[in-house]
C-alpha atoms as a PDB file:
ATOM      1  CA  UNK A   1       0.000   0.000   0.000  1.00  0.00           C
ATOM      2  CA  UNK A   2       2.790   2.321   0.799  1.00  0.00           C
ATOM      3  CA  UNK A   3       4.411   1.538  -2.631  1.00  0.00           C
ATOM      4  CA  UNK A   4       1.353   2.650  -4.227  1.00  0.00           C
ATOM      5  CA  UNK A   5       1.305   5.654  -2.546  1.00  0.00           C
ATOM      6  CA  UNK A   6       4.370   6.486  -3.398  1.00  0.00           C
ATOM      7  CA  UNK A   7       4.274   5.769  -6.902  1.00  0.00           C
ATOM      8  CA  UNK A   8       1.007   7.863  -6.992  1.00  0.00           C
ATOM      9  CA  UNK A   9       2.418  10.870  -5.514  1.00  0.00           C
ATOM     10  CA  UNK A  10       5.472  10.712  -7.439  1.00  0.00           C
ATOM     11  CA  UNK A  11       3.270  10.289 -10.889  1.00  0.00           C
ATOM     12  CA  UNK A  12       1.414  13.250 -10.073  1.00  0.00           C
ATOM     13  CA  UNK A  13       4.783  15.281  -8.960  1.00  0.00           C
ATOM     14  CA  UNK A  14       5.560  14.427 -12.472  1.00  0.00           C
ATOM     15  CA  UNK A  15       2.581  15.775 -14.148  1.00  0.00           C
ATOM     16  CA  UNK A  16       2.491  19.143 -11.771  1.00  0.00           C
ATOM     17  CA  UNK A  17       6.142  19.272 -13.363  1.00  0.00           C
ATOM     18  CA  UNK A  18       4.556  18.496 -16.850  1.00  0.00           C
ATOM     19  CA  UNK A  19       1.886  20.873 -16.410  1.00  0.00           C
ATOM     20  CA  UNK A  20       4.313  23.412 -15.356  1.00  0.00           C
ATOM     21  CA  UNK A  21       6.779  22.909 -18.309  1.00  0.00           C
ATOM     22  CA  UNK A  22       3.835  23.305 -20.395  1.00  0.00           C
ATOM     23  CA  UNK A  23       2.408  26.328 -19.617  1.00  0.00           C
ATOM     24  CA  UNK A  24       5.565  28.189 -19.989  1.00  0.00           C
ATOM     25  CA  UNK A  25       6.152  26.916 -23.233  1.00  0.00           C
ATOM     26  CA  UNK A  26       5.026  28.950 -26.262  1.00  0.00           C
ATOM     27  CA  UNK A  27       3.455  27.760 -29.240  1.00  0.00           C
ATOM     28  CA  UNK A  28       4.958  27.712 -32.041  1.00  0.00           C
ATOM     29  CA  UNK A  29       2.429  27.244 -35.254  1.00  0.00           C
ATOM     30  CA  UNK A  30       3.880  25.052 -38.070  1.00  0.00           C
ATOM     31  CA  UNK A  31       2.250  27.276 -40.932  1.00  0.00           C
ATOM     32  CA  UNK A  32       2.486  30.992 -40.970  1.00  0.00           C
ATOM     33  CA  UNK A  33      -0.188  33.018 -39.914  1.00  0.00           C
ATOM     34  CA  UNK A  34      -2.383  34.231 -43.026  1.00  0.00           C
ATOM     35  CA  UNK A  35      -0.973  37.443 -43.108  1.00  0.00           C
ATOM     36  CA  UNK A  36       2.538  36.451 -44.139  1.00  0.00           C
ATOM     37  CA  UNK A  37       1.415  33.893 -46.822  1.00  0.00           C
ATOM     38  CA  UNK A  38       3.479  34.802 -50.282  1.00  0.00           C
ATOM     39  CA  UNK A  39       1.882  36.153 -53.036  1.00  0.00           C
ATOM     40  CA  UNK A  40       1.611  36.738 -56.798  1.00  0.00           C
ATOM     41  CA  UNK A  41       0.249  38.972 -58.795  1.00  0.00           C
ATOM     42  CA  UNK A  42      -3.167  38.722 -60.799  1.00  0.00           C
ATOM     43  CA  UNK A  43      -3.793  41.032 -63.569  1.00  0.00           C
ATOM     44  CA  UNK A  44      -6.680  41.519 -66.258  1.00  0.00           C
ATOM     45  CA  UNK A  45      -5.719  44.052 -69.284  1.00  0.00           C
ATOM     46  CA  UNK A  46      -7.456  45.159 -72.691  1.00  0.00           C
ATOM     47  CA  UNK A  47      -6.368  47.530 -74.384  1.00  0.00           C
ATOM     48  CA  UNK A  48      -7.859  46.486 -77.420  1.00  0.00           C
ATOM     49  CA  UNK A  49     -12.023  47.518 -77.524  1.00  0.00           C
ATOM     50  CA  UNK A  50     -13.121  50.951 -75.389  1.00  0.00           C
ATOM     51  CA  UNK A  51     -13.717  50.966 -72.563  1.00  0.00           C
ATOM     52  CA  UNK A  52      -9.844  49.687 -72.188  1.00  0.00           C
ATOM     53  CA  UNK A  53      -8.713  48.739 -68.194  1.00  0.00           C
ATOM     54  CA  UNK A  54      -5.811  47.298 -66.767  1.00  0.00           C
ATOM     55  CA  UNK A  55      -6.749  45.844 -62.972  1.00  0.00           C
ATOM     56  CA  UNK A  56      -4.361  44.101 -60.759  1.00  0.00           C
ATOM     57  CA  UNK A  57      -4.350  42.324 -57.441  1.00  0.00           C
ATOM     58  CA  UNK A  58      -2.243  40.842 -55.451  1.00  0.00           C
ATOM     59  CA  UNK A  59      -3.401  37.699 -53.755  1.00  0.00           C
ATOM     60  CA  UNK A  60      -2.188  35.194 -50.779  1.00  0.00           C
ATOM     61  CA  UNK A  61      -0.991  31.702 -52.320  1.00  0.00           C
ATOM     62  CA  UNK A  62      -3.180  29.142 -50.973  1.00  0.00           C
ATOM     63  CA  UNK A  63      -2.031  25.340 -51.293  1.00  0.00           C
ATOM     64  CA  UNK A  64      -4.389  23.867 -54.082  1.00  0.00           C
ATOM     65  CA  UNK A  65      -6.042  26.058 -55.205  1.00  0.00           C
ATOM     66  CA  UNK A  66      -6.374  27.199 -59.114  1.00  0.00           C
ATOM     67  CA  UNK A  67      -6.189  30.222 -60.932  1.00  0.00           C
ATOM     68  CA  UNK A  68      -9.965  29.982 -61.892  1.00  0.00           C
ATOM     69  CA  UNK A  69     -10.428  29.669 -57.827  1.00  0.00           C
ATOM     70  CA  UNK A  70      -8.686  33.049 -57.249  1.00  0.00           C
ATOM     71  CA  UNK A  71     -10.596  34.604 -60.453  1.00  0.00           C
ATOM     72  CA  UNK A  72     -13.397  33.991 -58.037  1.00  0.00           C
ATOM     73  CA  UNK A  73     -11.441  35.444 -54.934  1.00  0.00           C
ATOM     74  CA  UNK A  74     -10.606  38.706 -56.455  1.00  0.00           C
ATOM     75  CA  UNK A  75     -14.549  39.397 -58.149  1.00  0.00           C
ATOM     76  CA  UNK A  76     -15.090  38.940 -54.403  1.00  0.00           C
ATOM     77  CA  UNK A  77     -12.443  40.845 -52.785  1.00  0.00           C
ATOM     78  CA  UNK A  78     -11.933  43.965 -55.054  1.00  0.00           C
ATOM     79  CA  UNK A  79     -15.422  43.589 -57.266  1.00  0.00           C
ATOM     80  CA  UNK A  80     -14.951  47.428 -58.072  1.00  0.00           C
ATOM     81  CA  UNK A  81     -12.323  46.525 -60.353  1.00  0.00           C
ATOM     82  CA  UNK A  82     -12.980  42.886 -60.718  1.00  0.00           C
ATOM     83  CA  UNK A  83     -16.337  42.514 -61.396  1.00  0.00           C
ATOM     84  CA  UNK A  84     -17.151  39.131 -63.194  1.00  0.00           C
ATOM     85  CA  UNK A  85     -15.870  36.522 -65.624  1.00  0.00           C
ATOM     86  CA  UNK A  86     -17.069  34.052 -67.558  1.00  0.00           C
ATOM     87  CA  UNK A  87     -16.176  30.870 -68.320  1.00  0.00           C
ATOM     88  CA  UNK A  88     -17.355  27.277 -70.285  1.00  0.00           C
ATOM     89  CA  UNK A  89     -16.323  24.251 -69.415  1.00  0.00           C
ATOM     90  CA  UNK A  90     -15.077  21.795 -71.886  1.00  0.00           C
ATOM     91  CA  UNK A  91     -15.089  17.903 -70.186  1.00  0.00           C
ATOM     92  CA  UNK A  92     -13.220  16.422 -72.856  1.00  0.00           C
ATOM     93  CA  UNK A  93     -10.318  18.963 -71.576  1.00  0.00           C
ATOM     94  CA  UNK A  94     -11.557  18.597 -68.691  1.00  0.00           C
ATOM     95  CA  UNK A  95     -11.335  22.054 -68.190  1.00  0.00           C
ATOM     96  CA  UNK A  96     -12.634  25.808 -68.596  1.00  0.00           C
ATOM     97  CA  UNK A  97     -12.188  28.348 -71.041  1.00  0.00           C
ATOM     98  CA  UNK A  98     -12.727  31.929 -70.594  1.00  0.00           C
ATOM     99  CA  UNK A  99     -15.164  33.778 -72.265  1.00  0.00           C
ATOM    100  CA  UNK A 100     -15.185  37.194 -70.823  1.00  0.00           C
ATOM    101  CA  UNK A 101     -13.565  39.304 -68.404  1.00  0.00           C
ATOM    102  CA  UNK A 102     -15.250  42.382 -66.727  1.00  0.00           C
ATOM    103  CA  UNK A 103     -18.257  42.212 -69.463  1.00  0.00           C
ATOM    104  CA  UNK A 104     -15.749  42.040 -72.374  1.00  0.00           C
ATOM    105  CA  UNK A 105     -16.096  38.972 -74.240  1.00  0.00           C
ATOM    106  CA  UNK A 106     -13.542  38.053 -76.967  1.00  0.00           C
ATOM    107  CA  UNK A 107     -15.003  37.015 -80.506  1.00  0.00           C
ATOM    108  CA  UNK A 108     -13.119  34.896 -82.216  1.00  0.00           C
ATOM    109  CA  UNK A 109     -15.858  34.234 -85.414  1.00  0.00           C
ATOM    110  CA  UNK A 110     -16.196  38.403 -86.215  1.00  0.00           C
ATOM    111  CA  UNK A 111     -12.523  39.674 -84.974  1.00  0.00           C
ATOM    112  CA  UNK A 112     -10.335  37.037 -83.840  1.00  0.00           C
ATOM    113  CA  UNK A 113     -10.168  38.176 -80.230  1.00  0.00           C
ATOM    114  CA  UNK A 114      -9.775  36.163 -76.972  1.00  0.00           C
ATOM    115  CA  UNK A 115      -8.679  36.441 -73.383  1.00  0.00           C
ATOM    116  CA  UNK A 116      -4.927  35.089 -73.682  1.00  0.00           C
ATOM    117  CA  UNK A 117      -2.814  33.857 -70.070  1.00  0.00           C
ATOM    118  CA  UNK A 118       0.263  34.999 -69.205  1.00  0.00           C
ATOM    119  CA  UNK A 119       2.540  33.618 -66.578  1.00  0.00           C
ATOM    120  CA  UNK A 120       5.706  35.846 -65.764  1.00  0.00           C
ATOM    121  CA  UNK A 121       5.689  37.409 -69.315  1.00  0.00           C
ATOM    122  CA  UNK A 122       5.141  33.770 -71.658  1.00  0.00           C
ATOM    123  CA  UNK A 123       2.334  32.156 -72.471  1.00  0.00           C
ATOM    124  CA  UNK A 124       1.488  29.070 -70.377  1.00  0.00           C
ATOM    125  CA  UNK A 125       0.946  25.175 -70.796  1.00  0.00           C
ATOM    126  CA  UNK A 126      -2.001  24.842 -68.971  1.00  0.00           C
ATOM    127  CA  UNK A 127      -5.201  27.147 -68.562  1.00  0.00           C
ATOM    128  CA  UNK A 128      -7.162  29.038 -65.428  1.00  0.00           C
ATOM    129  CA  UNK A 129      -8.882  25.170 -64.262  1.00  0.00           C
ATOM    130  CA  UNK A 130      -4.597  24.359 -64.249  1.00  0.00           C
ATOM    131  CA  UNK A 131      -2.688  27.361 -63.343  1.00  0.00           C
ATOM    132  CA  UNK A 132      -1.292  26.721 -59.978  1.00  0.00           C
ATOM    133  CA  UNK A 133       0.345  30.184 -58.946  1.00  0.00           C
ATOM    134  CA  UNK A 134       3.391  30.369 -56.871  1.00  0.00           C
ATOM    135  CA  UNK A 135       4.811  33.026 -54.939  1.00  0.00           C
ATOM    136  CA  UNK A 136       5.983  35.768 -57.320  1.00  0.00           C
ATOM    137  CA  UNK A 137       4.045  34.953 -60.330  1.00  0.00           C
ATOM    138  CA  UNK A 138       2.685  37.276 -62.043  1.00  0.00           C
ATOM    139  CA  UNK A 139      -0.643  35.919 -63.642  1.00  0.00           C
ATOM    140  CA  UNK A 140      -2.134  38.309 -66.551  1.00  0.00           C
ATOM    141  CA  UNK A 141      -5.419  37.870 -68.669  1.00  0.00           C
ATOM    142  CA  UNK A 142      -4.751  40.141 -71.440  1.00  0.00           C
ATOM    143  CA  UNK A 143      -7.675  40.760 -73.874  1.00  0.00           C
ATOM    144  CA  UNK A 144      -5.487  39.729 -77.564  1.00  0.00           C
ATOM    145  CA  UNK A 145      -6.934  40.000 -81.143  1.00  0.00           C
ATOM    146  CA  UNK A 146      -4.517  36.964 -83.204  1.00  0.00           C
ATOM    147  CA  UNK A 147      -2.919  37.974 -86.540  1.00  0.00           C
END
């Protein structure tokens, strides 16, 4: 009986010691809080058809997300200057295309023009249902009439 006693009070020594360690130590979070996330840059320009605008934003990388995901975020975010898109998907892609940006649609049957992507200056691989942005890219939509 006086074993268990002992073994008892020393146990709970240990976790008043436990305890004690504990609340002195700080914690430490493993991700960064949202404010210090990286960014890149999202832009929309036309300078092609009246009324021409040039918008950018620049938005907090978020692990799996897509570029058509943070078309979304900035018509949210900043819909003064981003006000709406839209796009059509294609399954045998699988993936969307974008018709219009900010009410300007491109036409490619009357004047060959489109909404072309841009990733740091070159045209990319994938499209907006692909386009995984890192920190430091800068993403542009930029209204283009071909030929």
């Amino acid at each position: 009986m006086i074993h268990h006693i002992f073994v008892v009070t020393f146990l709970v020594s240990l976790l008043h010691l436990h305890i004690k360690a504990d609340s002195q130590v700080r914690h430490v979070p493993t991700q960064p809080p949202p404010d210090s996330r990286p960014v890149f840059t999202y832009a929309i320009c036309n300078n092609i058809q009246r009324p021409h605008f040039t918008e950018s934003i620049q938005l907090k990388v978020i692990p799996h997300l897509y570029l058509i995901d943070y078309m979304e975020i900035a018509c949210k975010t900043a819909s003064d200057r981003f006000t709406k898109f839209s796009a059509t998907y294609y399954p045998s892609v699988p993936g969307y295309f974008i018709d219009s940006i900010n009410g300007l649609a491109g036409n490619w049957a009357d004047n060959k023009t489109y909404w072309r992507l841009l990733n740091n200056n070159s045209s990319t691989s994938v499209g907006a249902s692909d386009l995984d942005p890192k920190p430091g890219d800068n993403v542009v939509f930029m209204f283009t009439k071909a030929g």
